[in-house]
Protein backbone atom coordinates (compact mmCIF):
# COMPACT_ATOMS: atom_id res chain seq x y z
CA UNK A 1 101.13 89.34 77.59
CA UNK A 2 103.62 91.06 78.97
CA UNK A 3 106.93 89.37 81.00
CA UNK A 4 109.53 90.34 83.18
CA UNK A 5 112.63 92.07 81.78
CA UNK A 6 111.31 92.73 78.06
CA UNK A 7 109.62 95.54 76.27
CA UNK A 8 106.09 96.45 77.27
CA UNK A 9 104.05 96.76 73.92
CA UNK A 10 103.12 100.44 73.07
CA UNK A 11 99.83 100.79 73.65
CA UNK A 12 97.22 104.26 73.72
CA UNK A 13 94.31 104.56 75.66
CA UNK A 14 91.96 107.78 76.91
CA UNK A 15 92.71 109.26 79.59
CA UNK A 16 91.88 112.54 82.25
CA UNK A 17 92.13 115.65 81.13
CA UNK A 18 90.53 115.27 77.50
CA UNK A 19 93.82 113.44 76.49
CA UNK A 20 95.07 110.15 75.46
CA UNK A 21 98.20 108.61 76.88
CA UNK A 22 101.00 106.09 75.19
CA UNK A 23 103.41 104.40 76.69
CA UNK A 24 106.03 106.72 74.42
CA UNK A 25 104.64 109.62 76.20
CA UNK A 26 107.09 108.36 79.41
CA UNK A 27 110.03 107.23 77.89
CA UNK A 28 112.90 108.36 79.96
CA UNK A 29 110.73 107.82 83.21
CA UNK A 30 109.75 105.26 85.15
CA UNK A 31 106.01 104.14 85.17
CA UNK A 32 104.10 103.10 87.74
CA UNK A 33 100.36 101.27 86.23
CA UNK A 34 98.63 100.46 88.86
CA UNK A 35 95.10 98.33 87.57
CA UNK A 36 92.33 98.64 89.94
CA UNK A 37 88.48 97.32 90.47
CA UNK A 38 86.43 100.51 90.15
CA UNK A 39 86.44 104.17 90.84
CA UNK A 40 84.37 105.70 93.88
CA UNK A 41 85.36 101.99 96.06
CA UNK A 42 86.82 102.00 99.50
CA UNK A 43 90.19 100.04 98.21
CA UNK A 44 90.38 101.62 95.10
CA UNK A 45 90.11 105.05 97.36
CA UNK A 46 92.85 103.84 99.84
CA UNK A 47 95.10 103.09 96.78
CA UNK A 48 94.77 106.01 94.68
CA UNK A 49 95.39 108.15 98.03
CA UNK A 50 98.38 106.18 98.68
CA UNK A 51 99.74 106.73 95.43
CA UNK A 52 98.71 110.41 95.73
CA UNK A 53 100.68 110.92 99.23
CA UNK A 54 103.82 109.66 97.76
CA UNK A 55 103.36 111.38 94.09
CA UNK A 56 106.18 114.18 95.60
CA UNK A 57 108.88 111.26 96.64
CA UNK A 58 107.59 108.98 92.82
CA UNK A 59 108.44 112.19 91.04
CA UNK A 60 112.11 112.68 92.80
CA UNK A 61 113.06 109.34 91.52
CA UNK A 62 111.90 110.34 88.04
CA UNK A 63 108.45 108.46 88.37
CA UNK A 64 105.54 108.76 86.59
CA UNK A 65 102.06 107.33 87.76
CA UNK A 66 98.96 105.50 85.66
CA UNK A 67 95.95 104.20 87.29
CA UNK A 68 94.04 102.07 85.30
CA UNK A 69 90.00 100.96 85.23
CA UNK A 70 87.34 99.68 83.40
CA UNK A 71 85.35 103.09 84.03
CA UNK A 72 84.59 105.73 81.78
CA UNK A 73 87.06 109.26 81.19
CA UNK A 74 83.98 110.87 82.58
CA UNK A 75 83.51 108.69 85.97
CA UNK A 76 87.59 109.04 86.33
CA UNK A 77 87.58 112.78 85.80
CA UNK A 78 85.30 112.83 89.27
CA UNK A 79 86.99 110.30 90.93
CA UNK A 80 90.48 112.06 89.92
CA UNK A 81 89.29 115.42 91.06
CA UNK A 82 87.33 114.50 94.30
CA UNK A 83 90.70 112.41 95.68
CA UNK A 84 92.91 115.23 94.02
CA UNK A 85 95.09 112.67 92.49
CA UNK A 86 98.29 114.27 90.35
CA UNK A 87 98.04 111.52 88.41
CA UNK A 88 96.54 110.85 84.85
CA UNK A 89 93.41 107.80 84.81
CA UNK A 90 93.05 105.74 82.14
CA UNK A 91 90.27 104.12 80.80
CA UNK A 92 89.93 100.45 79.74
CA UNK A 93 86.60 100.18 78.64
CA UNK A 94 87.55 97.62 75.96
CA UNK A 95 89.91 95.81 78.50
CA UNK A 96 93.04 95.78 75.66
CA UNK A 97 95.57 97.14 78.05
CA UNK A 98 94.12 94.71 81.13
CA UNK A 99 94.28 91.99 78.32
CA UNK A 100 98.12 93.03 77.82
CA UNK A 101 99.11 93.07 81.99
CA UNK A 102 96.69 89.63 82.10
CA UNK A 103 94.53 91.63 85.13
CA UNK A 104 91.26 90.38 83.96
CA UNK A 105 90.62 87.04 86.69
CA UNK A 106 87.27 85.74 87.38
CA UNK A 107 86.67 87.33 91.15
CA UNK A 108 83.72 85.89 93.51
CA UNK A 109 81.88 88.74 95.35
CA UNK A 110 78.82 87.25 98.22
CA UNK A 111 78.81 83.99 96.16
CA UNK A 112 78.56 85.74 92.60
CA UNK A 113 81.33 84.76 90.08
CA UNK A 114 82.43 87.59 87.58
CA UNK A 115 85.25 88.55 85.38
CA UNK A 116 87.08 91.42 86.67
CA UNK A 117 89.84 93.62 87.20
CA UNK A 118 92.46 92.01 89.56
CA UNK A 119 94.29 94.35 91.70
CA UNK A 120 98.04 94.78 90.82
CA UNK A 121 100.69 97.11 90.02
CA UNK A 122 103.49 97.10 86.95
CA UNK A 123 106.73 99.02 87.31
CA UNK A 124 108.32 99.92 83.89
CA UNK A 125 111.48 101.47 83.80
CA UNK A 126 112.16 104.55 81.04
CA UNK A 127 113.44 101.87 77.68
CA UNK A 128 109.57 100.34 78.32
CA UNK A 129 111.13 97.29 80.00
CA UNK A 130 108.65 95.37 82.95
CA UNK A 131 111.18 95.40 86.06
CA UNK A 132 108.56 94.54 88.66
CA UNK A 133 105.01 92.89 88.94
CA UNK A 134 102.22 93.05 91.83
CA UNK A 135 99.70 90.89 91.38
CA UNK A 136 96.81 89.82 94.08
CA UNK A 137 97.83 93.71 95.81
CA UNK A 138 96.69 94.29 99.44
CA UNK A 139 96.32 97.92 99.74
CA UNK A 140 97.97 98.34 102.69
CA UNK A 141 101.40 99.26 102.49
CA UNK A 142 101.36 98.63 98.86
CA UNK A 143 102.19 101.87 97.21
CA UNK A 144 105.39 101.96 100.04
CA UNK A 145 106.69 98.73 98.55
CA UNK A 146 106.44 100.15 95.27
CA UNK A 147 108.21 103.17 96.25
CA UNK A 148 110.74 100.86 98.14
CA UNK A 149 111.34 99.00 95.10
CA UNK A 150 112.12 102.16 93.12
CA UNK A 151 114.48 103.40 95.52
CA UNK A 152 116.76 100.17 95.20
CA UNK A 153 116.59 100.80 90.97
């Protein structure tokens, strides 16, 4: 699992736009993963849009952006296009990466208990080291304190 200050493990997943991503492929950059319930969802909506809106003002302080779910390339390539996100989805359908960021918390939904995808946000700076964790994320005003945080880097 990963911990505050040291090297995120490299790891490779699928992602939009018939490609798969690596952490390598942002060294240099900062990264913003942001794991999150399920495509096509109110919160995961308000999120994404969030991140979207501040994409210009991520990229000026060298920022990349992830967003990670359990959901198929396929079901993130609609959800991607339909929100118009600048951003690159990644699919977990094997959970290895929410494994790594320790995301996966059993959730209780109208009295049903399940194992899913906990809503939080990991900021790695550009050597692969975890500077910041969001765990238990309310959506709003979320993506602001990320961008907040990356403006006091």
């Amino acid at each position: 699992m990963v911990k505050l200050n040291e090297v995120v493990a490299a790891f490779s997943l699928p992602a939009t736009g018939d490609q798969t991503l690596s952490l390598s492929d942002f060294a240099g950059k900062n990264l913003v993963i942001y794991f999150y319930p399920k495509d096509n969802t109110p919160g995961c909506i308000k999120e994404g849009q969030a991140f979207r809106d501040l994409y210009p003002e991520l990229q000026k302080l060298n920022t990349a952006v992830l967003g990670v779910s359990r959901d198929s390339v396929r079901v993130h390539e609609g959800f991607r296009a339909k929100q118009q996100f600048p951003f690159d989805l990644l699919s977990d359908k094997e959970e290895l990466l929410c494994k790594q960021f320790d995301v996966i918390k059993l959730k209780k939904n109208y009295g049903r208990e399940y194992m899913g995808i906990e809503r939080s946000t990991f900021l790695i700076d550009g050597a692969g080291r975890l500077l910041h964790e969001w765990r238990k994320v309310k959506v709003a005003g979320h993506a602001e304190e990320v961008l907040e945080a990356l403006r006091k880097l």
